[in-house]
PDB file of N, CA and C in Angstrom:
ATOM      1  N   UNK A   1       0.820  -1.182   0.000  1.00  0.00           N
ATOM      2  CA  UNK A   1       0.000   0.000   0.000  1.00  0.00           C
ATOM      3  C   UNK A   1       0.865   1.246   0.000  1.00  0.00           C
ATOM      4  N   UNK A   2       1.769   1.435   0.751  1.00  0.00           N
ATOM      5  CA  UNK A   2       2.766   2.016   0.853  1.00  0.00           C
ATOM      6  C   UNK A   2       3.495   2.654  -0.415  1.00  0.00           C
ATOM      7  N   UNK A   3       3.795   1.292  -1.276  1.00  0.00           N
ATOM      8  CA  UNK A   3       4.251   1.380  -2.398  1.00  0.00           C
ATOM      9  C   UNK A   3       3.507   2.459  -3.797  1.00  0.00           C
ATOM     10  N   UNK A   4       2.043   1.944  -3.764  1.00  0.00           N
ATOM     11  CA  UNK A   4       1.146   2.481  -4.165  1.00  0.00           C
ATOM     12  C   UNK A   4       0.878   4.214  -3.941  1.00  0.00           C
ATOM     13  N   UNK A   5       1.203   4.262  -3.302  1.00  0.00           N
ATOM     14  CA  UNK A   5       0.739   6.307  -2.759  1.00  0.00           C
ATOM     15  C   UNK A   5       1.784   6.602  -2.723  1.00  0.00           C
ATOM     16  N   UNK A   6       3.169   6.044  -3.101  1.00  0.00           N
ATOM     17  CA  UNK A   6       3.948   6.486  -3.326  1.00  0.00           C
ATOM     18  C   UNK A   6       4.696   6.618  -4.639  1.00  0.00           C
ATOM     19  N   UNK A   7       4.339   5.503  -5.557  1.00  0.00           N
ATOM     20  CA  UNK A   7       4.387   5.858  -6.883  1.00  0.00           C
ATOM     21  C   UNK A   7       3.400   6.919  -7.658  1.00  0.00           C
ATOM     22  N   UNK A   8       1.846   6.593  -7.125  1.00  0.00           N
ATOM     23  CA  UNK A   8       1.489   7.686  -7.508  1.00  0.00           C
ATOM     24  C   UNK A   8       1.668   9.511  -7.301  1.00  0.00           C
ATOM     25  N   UNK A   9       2.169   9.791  -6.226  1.00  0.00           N
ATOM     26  CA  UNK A   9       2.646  11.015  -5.442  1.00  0.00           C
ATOM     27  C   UNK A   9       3.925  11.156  -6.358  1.00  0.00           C
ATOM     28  N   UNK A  10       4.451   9.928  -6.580  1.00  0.00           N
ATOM     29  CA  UNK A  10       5.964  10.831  -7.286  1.00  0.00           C
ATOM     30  C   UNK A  10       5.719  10.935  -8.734  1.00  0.00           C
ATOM     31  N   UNK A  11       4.831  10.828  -9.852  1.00  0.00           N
ATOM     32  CA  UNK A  11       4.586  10.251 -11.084  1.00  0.00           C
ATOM     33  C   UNK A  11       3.512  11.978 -11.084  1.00  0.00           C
ATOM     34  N   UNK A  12       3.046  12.877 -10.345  1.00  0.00           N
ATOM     35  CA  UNK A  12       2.399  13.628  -9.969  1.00  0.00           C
ATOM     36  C   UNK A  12       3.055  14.992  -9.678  1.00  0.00           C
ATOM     37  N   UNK A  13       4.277  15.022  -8.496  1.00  0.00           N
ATOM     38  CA  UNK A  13       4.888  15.753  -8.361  1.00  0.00           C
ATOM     39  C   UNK A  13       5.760  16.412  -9.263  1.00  0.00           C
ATOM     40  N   UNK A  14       6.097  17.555  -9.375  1.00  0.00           N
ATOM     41  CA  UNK A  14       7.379  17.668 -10.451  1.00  0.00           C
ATOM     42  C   UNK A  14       8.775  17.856  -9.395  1.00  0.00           C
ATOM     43  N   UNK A  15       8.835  17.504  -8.069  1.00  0.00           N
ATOM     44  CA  UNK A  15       9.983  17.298  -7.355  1.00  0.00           C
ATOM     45  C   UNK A  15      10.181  15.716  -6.617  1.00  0.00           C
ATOM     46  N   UNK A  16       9.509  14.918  -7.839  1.00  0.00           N
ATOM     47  CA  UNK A  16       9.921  13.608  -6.765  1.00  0.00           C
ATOM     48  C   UNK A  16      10.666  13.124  -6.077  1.00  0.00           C
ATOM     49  N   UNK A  17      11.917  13.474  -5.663  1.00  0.00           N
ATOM     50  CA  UNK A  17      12.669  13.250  -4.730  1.00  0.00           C
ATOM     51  C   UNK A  17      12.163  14.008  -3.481  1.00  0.00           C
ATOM     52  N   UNK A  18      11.354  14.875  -3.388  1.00  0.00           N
ATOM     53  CA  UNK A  18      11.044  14.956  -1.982  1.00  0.00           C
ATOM     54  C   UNK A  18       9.523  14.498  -1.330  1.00  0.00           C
ATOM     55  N   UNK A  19       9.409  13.462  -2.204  1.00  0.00           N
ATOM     56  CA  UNK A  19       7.910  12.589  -1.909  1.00  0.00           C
ATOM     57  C   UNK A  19       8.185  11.734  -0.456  1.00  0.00           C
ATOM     58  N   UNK A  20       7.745  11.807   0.235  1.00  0.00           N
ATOM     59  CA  UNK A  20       7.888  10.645   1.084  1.00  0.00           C
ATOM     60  C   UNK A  20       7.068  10.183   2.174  1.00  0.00           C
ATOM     61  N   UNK A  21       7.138   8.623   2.189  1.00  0.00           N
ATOM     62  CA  UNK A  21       5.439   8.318   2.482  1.00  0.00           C
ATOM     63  C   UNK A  21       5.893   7.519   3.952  1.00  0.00           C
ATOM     64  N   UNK A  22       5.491   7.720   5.109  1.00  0.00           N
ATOM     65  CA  UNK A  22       5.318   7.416   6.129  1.00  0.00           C
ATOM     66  C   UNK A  22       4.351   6.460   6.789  1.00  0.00           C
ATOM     67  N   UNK A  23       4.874   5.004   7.063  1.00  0.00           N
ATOM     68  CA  UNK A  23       3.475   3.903   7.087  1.00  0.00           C
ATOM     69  C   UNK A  23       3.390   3.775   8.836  1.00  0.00           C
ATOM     70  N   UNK A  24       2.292   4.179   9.365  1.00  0.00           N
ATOM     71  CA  UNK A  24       2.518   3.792  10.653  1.00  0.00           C
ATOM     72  C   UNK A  24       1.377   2.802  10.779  1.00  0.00           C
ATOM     73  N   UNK A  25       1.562   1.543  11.483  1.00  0.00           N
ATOM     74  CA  UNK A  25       0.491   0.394  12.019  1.00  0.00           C
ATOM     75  C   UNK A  25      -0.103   0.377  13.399  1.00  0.00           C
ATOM     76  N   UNK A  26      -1.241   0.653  13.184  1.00  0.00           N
ATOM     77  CA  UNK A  26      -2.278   0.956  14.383  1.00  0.00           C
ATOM     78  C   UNK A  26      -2.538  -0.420  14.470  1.00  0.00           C
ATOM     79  N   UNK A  27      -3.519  -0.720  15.743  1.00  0.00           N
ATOM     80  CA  UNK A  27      -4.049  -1.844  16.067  1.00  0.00           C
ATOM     81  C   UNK A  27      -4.961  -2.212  14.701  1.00  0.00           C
ATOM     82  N   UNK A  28      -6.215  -1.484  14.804  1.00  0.00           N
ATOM     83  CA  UNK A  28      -6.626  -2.005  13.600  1.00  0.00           C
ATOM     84  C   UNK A  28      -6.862  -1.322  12.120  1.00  0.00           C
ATOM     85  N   UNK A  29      -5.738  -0.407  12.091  1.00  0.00           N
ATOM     86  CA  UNK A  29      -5.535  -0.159  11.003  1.00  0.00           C
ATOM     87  C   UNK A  29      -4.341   0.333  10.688  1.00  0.00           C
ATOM     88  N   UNK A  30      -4.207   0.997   9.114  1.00  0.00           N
ATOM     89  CA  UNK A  30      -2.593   1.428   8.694  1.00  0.00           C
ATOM     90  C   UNK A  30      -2.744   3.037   8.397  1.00  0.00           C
ATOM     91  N   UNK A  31      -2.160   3.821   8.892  1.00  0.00           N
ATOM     92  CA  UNK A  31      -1.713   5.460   8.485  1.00  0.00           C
ATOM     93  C   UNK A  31      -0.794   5.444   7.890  1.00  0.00           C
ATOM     94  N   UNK A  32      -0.785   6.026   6.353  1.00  0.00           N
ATOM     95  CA  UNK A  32       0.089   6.250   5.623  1.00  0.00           C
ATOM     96  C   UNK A  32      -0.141   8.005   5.568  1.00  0.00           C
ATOM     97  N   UNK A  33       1.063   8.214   6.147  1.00  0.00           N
ATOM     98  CA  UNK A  33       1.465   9.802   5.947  1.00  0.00           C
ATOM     99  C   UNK A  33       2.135  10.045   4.754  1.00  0.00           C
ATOM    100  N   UNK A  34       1.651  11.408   3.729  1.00  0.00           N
ATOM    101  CA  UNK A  34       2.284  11.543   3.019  1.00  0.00           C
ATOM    102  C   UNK A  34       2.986  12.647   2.769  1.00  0.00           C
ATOM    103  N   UNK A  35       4.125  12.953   2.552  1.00  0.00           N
ATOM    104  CA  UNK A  35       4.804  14.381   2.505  1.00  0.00           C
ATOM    105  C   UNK A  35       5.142  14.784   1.347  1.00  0.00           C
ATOM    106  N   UNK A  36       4.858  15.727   0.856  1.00  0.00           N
ATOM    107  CA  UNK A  36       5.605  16.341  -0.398  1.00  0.00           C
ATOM    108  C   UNK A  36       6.006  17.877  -0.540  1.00  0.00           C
ATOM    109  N   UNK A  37       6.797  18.146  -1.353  1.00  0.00           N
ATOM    110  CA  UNK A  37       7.415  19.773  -1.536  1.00  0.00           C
ATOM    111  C   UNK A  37       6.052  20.612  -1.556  1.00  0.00           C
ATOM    112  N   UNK A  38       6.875  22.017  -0.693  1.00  0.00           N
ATOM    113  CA  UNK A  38       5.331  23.003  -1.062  1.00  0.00           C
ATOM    114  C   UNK A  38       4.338  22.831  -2.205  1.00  0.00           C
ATOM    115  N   UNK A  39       5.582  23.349  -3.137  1.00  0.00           N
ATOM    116  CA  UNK A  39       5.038  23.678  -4.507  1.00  0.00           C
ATOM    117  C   UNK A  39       4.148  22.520  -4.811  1.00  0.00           C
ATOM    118  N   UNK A  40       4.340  21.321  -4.739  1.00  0.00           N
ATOM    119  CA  UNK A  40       3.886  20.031  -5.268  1.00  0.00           C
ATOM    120  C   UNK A  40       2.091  19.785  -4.376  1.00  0.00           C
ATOM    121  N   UNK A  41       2.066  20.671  -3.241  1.00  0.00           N
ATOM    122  CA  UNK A  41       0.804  20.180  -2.257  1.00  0.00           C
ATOM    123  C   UNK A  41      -0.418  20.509  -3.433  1.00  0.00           C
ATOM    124  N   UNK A  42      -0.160  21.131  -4.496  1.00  0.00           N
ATOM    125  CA  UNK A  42      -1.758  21.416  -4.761  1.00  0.00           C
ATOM    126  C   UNK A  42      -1.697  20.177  -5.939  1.00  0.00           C
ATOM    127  N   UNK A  43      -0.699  20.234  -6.586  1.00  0.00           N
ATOM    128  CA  UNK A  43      -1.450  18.854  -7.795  1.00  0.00           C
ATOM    129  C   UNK A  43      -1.588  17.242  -7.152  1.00  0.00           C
ATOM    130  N   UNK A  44      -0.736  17.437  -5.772  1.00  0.00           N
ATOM    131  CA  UNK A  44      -1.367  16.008  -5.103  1.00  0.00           C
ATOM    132  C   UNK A  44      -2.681  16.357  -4.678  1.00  0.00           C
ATOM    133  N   UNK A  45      -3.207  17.074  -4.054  1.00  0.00           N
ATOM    134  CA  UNK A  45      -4.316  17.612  -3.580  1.00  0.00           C
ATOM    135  C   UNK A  45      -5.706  17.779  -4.660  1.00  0.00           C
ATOM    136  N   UNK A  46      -4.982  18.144  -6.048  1.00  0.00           N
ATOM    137  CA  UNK A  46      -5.938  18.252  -6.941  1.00  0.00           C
ATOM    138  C   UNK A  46      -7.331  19.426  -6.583  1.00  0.00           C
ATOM    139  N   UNK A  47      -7.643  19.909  -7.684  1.00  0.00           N
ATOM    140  CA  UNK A  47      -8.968  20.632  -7.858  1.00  0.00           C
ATOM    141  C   UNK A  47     -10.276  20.067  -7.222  1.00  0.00           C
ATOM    142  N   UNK A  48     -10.216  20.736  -5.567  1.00  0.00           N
ATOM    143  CA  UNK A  48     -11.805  20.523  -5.259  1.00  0.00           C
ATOM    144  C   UNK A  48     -11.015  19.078  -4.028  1.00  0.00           C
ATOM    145  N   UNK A  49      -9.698  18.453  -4.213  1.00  0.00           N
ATOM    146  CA  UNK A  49      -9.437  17.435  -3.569  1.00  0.00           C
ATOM    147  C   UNK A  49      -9.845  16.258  -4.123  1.00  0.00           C
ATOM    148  N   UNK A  50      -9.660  16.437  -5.567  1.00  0.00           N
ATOM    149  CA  UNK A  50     -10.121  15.571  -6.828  1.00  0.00           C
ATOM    150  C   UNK A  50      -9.154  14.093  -6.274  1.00  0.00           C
ATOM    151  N   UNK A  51      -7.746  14.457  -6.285  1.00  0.00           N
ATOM    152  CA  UNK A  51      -7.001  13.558  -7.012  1.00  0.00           C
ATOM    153  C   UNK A  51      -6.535  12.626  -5.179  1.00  0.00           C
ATOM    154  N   UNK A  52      -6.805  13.699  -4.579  1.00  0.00           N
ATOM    155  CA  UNK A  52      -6.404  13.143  -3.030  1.00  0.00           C
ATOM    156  C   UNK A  52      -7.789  11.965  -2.463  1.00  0.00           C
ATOM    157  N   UNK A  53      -9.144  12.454  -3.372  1.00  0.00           N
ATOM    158  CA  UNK A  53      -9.788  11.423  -2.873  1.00  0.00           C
ATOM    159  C   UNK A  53      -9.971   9.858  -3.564  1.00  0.00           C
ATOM    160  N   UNK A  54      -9.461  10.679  -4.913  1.00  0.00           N
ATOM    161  CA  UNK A  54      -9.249   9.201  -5.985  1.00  0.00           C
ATOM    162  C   UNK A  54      -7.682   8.498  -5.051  1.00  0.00           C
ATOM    163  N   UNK A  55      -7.069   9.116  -4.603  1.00  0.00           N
ATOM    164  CA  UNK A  55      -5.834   8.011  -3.890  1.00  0.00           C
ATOM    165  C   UNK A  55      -6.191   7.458  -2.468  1.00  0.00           C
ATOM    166  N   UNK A  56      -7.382   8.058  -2.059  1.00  0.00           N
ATOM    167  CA  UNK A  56      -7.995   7.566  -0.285  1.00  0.00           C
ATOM    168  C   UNK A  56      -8.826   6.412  -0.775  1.00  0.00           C
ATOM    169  N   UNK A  57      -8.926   6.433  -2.398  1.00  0.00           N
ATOM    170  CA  UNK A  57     -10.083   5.542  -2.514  1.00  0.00           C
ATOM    171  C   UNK A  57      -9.154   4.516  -3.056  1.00  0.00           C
ATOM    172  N   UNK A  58      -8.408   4.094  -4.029  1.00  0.00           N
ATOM    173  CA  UNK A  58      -7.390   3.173  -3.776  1.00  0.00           C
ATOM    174  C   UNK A  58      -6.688   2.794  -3.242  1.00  0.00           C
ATOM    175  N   UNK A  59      -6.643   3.496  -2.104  1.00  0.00           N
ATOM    176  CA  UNK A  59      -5.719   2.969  -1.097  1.00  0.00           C
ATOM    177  C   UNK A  59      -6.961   1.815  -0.177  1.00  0.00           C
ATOM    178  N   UNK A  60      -8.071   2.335  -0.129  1.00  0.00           N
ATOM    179  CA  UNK A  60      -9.108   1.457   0.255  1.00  0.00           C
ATOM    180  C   UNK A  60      -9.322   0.116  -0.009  1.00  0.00           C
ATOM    181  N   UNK A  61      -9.059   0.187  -1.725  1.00  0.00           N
ATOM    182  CA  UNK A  61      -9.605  -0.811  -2.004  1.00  0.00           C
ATOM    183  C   UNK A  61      -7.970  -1.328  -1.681  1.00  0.00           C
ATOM    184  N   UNK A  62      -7.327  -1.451  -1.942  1.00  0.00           N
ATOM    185  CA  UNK A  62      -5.910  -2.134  -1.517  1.00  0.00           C
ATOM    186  C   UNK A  62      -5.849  -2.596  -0.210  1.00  0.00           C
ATOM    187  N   UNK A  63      -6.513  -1.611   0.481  1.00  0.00           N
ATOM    188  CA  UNK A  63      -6.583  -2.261   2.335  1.00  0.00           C
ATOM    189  C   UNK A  63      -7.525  -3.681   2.447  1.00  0.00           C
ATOM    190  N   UNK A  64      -8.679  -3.239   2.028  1.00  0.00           N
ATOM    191  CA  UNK A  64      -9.947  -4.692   1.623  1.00  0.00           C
ATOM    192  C   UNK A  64      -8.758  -5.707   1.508  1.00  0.00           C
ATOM    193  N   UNK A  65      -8.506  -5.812  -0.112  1.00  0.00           N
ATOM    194  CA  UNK A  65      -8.138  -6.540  -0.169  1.00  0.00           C
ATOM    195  C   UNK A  65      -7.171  -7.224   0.986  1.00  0.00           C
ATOM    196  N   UNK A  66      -5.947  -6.766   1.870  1.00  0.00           N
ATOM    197  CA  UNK A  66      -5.214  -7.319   2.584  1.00  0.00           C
ATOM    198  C   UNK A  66      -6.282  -7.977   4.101  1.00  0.00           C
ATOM    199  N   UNK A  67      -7.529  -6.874   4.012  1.00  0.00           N
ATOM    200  CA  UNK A  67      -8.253  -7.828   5.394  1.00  0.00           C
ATOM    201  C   UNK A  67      -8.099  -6.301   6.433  1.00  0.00           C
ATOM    202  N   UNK A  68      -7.556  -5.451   5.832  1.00  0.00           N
ATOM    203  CA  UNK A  68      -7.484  -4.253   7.232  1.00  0.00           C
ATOM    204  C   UNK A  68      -7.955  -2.795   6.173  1.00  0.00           C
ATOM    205  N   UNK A  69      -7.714  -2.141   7.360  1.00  0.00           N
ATOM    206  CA  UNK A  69      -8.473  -0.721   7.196  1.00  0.00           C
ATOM    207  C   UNK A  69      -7.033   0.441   6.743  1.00  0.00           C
ATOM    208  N   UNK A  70      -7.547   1.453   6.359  1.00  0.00           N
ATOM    209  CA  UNK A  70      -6.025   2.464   5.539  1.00  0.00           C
ATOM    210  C   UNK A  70      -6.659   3.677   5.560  1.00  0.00           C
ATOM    211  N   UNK A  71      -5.862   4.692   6.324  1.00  0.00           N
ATOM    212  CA  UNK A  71      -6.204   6.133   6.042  1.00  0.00           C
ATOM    213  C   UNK A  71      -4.842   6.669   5.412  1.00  0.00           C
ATOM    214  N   UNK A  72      -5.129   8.156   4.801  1.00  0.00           N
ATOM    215  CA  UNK A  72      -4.463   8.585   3.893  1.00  0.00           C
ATOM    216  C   UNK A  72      -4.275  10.091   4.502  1.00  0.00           C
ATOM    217  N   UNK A  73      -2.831  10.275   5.037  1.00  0.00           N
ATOM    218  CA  UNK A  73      -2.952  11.765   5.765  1.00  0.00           C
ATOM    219  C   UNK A  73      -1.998  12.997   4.359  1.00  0.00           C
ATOM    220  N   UNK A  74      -2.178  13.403   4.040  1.00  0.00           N
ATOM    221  CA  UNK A  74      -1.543  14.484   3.735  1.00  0.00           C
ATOM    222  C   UNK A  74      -0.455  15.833   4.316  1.00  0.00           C
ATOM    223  N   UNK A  75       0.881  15.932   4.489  1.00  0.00           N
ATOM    224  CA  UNK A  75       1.358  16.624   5.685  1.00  0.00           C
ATOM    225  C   UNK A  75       1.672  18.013   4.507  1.00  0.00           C
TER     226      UNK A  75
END
């Protein structure tokens, strides 16, 4: 999952080297923090929070599948 919000975040950014995705494991679920350059917060973020909810929503279905739950933080 990890992998996932993080290829997409860098394929998005125009500074991918300062993408970086933070997985922390809760009891019953996973926080993936994600960090990126100033400049870069609005096209991850997308128009309206277009593109940030299309990645909360694959990250979803990626959690299903493993059997656990996944939130998606933005820093």
């Amino acid at each position: 999952m990890k992998d996932l919000i993080e290829y997409i975040a860098k394929y998005l950014a125009d500074s991918p080297d300062a993408v970086k995705v933070t997985e922390i494991n809760e009891t019953d679920r996973v926080v993936l923090k994600l960090e990126v350059a100033p400049e870069d917060k609005g096209k991850i973020i997308g128009r309206e929070g277009r593109v940030a909810q299309a990645m909360r929503t694959l990250l979803r279905v990626a959690a299903v599948k493993k059997g656990t739950r996944a939130n998606l933080e933005i820093i």
